[in-house]
N, C-alpha and C. Protein backbone atom coordinates (compact mmCIF):
# COMPACT_ATOMS: atom_id res chain seq x y z
N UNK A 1 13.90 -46.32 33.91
CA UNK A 1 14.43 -47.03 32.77
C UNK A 1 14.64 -48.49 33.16
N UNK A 2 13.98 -49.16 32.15
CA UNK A 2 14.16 -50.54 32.83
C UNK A 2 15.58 -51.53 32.24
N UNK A 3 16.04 -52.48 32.75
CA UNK A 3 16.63 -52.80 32.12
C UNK A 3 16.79 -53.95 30.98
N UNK A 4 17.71 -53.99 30.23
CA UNK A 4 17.25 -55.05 28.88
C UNK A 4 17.14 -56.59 29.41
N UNK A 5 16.47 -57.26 28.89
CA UNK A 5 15.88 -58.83 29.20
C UNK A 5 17.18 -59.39 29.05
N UNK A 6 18.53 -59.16 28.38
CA UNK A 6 19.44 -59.81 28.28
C UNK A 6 20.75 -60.29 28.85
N UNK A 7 20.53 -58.72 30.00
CA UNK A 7 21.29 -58.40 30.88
C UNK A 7 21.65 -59.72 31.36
N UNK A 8 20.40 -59.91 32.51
CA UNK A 8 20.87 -61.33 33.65
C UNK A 8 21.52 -62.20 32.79
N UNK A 9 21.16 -62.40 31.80
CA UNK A 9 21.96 -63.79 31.16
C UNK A 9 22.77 -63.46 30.87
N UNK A 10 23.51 -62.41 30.27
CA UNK A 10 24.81 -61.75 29.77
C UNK A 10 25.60 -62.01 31.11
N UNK A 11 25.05 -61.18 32.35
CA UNK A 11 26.12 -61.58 33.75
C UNK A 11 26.23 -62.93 34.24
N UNK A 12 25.30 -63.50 33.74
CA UNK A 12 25.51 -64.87 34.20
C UNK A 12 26.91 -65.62 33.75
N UNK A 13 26.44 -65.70 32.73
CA UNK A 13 27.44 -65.68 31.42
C UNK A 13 28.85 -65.50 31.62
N UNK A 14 29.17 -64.38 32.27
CA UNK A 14 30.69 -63.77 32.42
C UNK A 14 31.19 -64.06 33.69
N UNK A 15 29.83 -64.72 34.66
CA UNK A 15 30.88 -65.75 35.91
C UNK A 15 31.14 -66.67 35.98
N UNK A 16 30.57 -67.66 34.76
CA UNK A 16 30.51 -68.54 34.58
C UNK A 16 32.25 -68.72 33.75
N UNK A 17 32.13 -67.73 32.58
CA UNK A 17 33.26 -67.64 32.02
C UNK A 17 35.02 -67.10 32.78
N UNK A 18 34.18 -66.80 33.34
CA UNK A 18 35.38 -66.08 35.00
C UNK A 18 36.28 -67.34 36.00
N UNK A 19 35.57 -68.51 35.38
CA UNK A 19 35.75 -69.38 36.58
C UNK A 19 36.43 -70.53 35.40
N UNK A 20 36.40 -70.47 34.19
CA UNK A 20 36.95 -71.31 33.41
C UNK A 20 37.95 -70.50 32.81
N UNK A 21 39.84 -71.53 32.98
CA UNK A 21 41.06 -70.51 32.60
C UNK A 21 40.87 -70.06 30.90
N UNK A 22 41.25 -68.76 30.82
CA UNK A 22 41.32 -68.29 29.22
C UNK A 22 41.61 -66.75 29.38
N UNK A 23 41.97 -66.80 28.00
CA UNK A 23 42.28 -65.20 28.04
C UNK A 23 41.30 -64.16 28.62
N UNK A 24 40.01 -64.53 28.67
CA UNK A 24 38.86 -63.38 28.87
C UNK A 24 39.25 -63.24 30.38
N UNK A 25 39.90 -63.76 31.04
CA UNK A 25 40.16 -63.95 32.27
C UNK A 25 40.86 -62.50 32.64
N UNK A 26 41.50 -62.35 31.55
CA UNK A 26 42.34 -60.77 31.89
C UNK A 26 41.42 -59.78 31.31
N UNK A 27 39.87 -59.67 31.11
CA UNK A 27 39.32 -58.48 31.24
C UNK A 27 38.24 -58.85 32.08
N UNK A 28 38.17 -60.31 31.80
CA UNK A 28 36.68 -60.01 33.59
C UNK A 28 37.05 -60.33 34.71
N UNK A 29 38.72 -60.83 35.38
CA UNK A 29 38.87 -60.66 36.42
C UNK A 29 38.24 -58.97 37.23
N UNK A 30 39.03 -57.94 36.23
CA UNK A 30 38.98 -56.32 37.11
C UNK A 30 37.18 -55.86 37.36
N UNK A 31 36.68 -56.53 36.22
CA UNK A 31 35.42 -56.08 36.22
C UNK A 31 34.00 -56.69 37.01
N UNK A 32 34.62 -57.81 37.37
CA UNK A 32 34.02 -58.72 38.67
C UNK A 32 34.73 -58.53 39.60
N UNK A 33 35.82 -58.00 40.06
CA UNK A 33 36.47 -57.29 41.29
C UNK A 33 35.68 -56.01 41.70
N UNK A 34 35.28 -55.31 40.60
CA UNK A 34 34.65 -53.71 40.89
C UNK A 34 33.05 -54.41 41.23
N UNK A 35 32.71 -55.15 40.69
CA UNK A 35 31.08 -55.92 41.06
C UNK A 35 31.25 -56.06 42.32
N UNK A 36 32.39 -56.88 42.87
CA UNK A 36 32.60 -57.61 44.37
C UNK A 36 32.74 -56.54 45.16
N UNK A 37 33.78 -55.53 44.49
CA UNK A 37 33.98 -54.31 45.56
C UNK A 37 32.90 -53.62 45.70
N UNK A 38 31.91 -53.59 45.09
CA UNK A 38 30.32 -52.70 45.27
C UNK A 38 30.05 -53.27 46.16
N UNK A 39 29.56 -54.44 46.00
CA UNK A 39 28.81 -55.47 46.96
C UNK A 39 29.34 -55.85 48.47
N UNK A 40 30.49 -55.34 48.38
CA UNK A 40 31.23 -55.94 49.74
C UNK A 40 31.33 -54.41 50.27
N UNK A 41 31.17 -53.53 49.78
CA UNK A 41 31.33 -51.73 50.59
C UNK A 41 30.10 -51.92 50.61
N UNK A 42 28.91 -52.34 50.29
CA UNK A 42 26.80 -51.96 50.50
C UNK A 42 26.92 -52.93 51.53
N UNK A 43 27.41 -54.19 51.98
CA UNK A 43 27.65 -54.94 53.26
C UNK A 43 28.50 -54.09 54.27
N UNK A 44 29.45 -53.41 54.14
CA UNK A 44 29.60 -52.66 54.91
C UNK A 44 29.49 -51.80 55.63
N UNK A 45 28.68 -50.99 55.08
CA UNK A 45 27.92 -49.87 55.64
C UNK A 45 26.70 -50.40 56.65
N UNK A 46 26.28 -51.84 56.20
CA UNK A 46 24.89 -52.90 56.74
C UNK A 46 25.27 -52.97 57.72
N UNK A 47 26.86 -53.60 58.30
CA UNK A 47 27.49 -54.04 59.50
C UNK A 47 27.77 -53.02 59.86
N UNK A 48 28.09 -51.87 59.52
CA UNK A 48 28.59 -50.52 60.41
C UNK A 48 27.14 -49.89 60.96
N UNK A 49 26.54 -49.87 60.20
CA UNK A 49 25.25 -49.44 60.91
C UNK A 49 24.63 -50.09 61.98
N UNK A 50 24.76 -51.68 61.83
CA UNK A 50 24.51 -52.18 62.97
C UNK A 50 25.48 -51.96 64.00
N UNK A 51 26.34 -51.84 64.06
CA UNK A 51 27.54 -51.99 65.46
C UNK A 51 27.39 -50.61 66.03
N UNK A 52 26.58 -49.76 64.84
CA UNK A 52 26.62 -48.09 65.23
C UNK A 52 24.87 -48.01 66.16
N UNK A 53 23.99 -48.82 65.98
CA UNK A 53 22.75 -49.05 66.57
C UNK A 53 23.16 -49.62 67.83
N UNK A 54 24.40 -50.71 67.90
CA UNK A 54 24.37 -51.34 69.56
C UNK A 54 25.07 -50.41 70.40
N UNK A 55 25.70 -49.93 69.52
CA UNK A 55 26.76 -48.57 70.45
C UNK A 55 26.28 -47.51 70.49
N UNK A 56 25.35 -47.36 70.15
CA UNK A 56 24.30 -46.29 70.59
C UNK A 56 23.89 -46.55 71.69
N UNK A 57 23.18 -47.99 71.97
CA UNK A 57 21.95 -48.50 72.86
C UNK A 57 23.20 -48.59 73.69
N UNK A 58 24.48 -49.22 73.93
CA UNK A 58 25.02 -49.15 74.55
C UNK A 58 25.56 -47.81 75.87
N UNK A 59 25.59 -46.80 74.94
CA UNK A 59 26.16 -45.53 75.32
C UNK A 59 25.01 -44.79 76.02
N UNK A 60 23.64 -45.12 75.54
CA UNK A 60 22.46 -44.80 76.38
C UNK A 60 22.33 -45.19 78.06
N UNK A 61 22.65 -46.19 77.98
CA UNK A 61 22.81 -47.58 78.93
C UNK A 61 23.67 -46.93 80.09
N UNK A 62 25.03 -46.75 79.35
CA UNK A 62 25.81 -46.10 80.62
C UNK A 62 26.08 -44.90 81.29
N UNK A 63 25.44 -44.25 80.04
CA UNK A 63 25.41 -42.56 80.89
C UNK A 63 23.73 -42.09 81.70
N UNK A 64 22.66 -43.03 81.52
CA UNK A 64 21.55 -42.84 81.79
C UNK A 64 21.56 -43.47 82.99
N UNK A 65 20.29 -43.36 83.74
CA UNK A 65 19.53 -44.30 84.69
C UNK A 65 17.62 -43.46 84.22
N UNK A 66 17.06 -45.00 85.10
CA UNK A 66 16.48 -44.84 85.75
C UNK A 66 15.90 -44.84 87.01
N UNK A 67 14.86 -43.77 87.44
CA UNK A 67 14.49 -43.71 88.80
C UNK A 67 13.15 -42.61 89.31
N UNK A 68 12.97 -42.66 90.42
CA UNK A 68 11.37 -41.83 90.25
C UNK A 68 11.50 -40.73 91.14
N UNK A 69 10.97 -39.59 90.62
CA UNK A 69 11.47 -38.33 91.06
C UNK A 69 10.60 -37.91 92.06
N UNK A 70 11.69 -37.33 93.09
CA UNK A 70 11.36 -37.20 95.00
C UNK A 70 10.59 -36.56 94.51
N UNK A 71 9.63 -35.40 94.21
CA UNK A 71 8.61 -34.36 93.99
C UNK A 71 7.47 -35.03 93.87
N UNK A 72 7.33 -35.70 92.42
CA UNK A 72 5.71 -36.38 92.38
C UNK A 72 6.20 -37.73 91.78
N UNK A 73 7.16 -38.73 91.85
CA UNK A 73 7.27 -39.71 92.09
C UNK A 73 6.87 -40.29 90.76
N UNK A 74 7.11 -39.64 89.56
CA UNK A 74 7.13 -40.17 88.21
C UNK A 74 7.87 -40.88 87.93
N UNK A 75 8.18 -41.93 87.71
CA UNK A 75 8.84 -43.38 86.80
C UNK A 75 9.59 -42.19 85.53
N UNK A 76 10.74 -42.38 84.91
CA UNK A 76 11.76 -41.49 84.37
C UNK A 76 13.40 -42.35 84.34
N UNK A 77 13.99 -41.34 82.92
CA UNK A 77 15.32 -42.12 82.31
C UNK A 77 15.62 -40.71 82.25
N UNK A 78 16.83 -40.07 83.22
CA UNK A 78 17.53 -39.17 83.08
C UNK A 78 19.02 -39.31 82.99
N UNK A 79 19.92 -38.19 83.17
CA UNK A 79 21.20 -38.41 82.95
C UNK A 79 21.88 -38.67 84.23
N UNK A 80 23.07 -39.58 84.09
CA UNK A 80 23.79 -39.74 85.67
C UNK A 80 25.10 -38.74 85.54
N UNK A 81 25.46 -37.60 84.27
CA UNK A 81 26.20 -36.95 84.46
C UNK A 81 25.70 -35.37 84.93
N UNK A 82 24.77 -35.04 84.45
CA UNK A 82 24.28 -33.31 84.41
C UNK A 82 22.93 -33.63 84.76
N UNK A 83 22.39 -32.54 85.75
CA UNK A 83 21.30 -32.00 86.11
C UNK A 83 19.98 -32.27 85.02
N UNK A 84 18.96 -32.56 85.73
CA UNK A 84 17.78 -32.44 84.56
C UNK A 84 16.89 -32.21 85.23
N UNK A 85 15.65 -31.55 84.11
CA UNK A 85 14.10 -31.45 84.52
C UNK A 85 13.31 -32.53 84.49
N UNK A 86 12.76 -32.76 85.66
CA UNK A 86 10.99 -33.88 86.00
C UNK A 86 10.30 -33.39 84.55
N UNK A 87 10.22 -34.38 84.24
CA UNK A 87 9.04 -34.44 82.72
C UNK A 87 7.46 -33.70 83.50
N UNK A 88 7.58 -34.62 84.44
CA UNK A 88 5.96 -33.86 84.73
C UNK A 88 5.91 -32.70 85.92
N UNK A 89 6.76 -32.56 86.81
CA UNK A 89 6.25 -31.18 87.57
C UNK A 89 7.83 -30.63 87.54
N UNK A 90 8.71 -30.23 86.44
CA UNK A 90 9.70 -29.89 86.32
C UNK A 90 10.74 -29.27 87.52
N UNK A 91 10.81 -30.41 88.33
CA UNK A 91 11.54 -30.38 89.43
C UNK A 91 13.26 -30.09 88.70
N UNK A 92 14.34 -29.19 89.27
CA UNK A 92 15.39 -29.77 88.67
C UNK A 92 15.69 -31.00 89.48
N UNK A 93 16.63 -32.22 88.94
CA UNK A 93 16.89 -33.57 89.60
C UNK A 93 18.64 -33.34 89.24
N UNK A 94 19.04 -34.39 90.01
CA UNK A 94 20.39 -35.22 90.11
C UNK A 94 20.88 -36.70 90.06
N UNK A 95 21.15 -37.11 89.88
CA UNK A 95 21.24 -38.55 90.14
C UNK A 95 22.73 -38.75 91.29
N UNK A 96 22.11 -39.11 92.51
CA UNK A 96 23.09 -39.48 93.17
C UNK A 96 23.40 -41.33 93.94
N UNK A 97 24.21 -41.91 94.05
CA UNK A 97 23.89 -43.38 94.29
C UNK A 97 23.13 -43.81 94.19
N UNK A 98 22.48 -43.90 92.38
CA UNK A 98 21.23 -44.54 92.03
C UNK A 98 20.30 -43.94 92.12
N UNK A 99 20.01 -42.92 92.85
CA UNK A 99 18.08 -42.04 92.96
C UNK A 99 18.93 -40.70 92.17
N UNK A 100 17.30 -40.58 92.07
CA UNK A 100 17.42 -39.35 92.08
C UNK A 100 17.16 -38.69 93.20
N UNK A 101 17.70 -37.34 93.40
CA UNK A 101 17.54 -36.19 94.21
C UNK A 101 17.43 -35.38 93.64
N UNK A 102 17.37 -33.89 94.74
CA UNK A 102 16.76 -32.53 94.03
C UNK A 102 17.96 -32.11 93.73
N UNK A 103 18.35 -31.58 92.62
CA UNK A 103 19.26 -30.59 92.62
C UNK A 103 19.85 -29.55 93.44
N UNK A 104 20.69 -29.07 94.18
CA UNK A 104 20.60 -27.90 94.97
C UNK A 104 22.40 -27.05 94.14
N UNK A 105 22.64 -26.25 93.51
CA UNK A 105 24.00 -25.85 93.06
C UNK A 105 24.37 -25.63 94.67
N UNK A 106 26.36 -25.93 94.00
CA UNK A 106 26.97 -25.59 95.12
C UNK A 106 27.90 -24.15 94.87
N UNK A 107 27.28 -23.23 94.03
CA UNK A 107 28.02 -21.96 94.21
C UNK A 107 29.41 -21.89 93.93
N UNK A 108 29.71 -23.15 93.74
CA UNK A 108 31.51 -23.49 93.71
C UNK A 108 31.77 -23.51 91.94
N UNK A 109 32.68 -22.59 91.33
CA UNK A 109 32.71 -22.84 89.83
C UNK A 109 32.95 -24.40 89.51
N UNK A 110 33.02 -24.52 88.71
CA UNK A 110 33.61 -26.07 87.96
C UNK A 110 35.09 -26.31 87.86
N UNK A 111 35.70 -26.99 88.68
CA UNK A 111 37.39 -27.11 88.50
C UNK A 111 37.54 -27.28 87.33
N UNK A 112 38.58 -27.14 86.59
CA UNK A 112 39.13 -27.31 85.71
C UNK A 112 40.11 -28.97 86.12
N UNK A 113 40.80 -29.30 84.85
CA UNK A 113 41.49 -31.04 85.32
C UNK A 113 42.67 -30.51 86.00
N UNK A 114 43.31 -28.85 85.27
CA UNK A 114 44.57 -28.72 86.64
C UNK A 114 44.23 -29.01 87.96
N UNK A 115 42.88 -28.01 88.00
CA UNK A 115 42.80 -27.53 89.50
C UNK A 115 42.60 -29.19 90.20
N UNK A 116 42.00 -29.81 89.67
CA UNK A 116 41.52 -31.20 90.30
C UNK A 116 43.05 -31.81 90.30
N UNK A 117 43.82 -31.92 89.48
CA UNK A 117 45.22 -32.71 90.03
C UNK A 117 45.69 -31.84 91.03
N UNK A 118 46.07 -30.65 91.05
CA UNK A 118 46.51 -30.02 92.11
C UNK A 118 45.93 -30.11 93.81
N UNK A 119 44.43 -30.33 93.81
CA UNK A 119 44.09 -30.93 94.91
C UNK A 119 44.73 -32.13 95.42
N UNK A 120 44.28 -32.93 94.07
CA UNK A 120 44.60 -34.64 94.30
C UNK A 120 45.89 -34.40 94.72
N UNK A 121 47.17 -33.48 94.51
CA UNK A 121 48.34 -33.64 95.01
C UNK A 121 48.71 -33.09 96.09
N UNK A 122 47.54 -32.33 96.41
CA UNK A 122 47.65 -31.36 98.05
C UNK A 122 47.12 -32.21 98.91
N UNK A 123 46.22 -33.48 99.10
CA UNK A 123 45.83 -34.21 99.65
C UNK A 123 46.63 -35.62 99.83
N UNK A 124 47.40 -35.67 98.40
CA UNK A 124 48.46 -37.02 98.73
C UNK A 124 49.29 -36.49 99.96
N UNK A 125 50.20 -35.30 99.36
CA UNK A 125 51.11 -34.90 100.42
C UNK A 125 50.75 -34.72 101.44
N UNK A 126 49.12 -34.86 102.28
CA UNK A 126 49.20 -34.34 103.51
C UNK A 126 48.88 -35.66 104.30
N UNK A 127 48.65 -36.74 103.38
CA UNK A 127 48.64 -38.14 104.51
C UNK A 127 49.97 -38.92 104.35
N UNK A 128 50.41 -39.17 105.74
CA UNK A 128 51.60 -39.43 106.16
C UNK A 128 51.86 -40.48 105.15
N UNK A 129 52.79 -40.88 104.89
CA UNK A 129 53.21 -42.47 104.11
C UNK A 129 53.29 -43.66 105.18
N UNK A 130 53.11 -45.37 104.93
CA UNK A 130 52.66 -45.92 106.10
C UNK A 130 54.40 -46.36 106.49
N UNK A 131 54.54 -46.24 107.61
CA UNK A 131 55.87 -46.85 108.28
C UNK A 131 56.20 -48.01 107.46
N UNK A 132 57.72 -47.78 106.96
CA UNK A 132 58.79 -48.91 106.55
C UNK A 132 58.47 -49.86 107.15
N UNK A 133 58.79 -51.01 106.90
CA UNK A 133 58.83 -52.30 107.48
C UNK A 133 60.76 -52.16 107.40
N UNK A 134 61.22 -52.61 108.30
CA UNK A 134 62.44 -52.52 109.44
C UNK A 134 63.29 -53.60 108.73
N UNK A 135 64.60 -53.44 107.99
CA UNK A 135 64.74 -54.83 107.78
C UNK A 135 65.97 -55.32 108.99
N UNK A 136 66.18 -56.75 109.28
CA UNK A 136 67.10 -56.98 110.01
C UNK A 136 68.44 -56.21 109.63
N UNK A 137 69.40 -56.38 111.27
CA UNK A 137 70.65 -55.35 110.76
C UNK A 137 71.41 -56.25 110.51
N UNK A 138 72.41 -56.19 109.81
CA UNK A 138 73.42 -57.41 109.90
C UNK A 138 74.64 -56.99 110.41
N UNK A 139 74.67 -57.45 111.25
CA UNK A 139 76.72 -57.28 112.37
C UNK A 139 77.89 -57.48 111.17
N UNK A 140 78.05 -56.09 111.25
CA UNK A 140 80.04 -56.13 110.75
C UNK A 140 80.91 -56.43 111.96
N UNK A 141 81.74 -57.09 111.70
CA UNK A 141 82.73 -57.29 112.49
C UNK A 141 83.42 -55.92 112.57
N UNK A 142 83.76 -55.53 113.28
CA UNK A 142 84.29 -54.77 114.36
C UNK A 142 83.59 -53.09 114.24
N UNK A 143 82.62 -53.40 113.50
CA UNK A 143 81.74 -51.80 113.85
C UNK A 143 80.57 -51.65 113.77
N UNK A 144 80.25 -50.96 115.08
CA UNK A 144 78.62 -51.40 115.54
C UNK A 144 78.50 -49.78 115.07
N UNK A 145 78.52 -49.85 114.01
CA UNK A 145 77.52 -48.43 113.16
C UNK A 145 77.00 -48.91 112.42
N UNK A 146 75.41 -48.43 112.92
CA UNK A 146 74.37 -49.11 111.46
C UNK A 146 74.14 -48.11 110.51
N UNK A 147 73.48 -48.63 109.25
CA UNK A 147 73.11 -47.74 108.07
C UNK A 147 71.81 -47.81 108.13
N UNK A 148 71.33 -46.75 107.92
CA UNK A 148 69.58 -46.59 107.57
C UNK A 148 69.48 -46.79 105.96
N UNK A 149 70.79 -46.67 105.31
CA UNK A 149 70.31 -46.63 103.60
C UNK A 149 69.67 -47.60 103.45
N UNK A 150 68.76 -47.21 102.45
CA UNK A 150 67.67 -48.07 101.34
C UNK A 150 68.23 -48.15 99.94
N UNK A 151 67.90 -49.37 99.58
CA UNK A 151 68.65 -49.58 98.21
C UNK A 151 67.47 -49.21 97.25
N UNK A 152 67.30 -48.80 96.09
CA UNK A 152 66.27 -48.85 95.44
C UNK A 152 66.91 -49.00 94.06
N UNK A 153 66.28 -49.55 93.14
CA UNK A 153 66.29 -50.47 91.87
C UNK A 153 65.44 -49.57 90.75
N UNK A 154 66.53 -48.96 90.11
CA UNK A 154 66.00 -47.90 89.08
C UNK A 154 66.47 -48.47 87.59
N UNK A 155 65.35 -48.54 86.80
CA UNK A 155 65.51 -48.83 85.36
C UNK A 155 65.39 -47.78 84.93
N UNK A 156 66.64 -47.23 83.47
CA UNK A 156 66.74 -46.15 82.95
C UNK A 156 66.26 -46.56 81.82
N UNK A 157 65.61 -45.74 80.65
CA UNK A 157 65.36 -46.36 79.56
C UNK A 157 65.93 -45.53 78.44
C-alpha cells in the first residue's frame, strides 16, 4: 500500500507549525514526541548492536588464541580455557603459556570454588608469617620489665 502524495507535505507542515507558539502546540507537541520516540528507540537498537558486534570481537579476543598444533603444525584459533580438537589431524590440544600442547587429563575431578579456597587456606597457614620488625624499647623509670604488646588500630563500623 502506498502512501498518499500528501502525506510528506502534511508532516512537513506540522513541524513547521510545532515550532511557531499557538494552541496546535498542545496536540502536536505529544504527537512529534511519539515520532521522536520511534526514531530515537530505531537509533538505539543501531548503537546497541554495534557495541554488541565490538563486544563480541572483543570477548573472542580474550578467551581465544592463536597457535600451531605440536602434531602436524596447522596455523589455528582455539580456546585458552577448555581442551580442543586439531581441525586437521584431530589431535586433542591445550593451550598452555601461549602454545599449544597435547592434552594429557589429570585423573583429578574438577575442584569445586570451596575446595579451591580451602586449599588456598591450607597453604596460607603453612608459610610462616615474615618476622616483626622490633620496635625500640623505651626505659620506664624504675622498671626494667618490657612489654611485647602490639597496639593495633581497629575501625568498627
Amino acid at each position: 500500500m502506498a502512501e498518499p502524495e500528501w502525506l510528506g507535505t502534511a508532516f512537513f507542515a506540522l513541524i513547521v507549525l510545532s515550532f511557531i507558539p499557538g494552541p496546535w502546540q498542545v496536540i502536536l507537541s505529544p504527537i512529534i514526541s511519539l515520532i521522536n520516540l520511534f526514531y530515537m528507540f530505531k537509533f538505539g537498537i543501531f548503537l546497541l548492536a554495534i557495541a554488541g558486534i565490538f563486544g563480541l570481537q572483543w570477548y573472542f579476543e580474550a578467551t581465544t588464541t592463536e597457535g600451531q598444533c605440536p602434531g602436524c603444525g596447522v596455523l589455528q584459533r582455539g580456546s585458552k580455557t577448555e581442551p580442543f580438537n586439531c581441525g586437521m589431524c584431530g589431535l586433542e590440544l591445550e593451550v598452555k603459556d601461549g602454545q599449544f600442547v597435547q592434552y594429557r587429563k589429570s585423573g583429578q575431578a574438577p575442584q569445586t570454588p570451596f575446595e579451591k579456597m580451602r586449599d588456598f587456606a591450607k597453604q596460607a597457614a603453612e608459610t610462616k608469617p615474615p618476622p616483626k620488625p622490633s620496635a625500640p624499647k623505651a626505659s620506664r623509670t624504675g622498671s626494667k620489665k618490657s612489654s611485647s604488646a602490639e597496639v593495633v588500630d581497629v575501625e568498627v563500623l
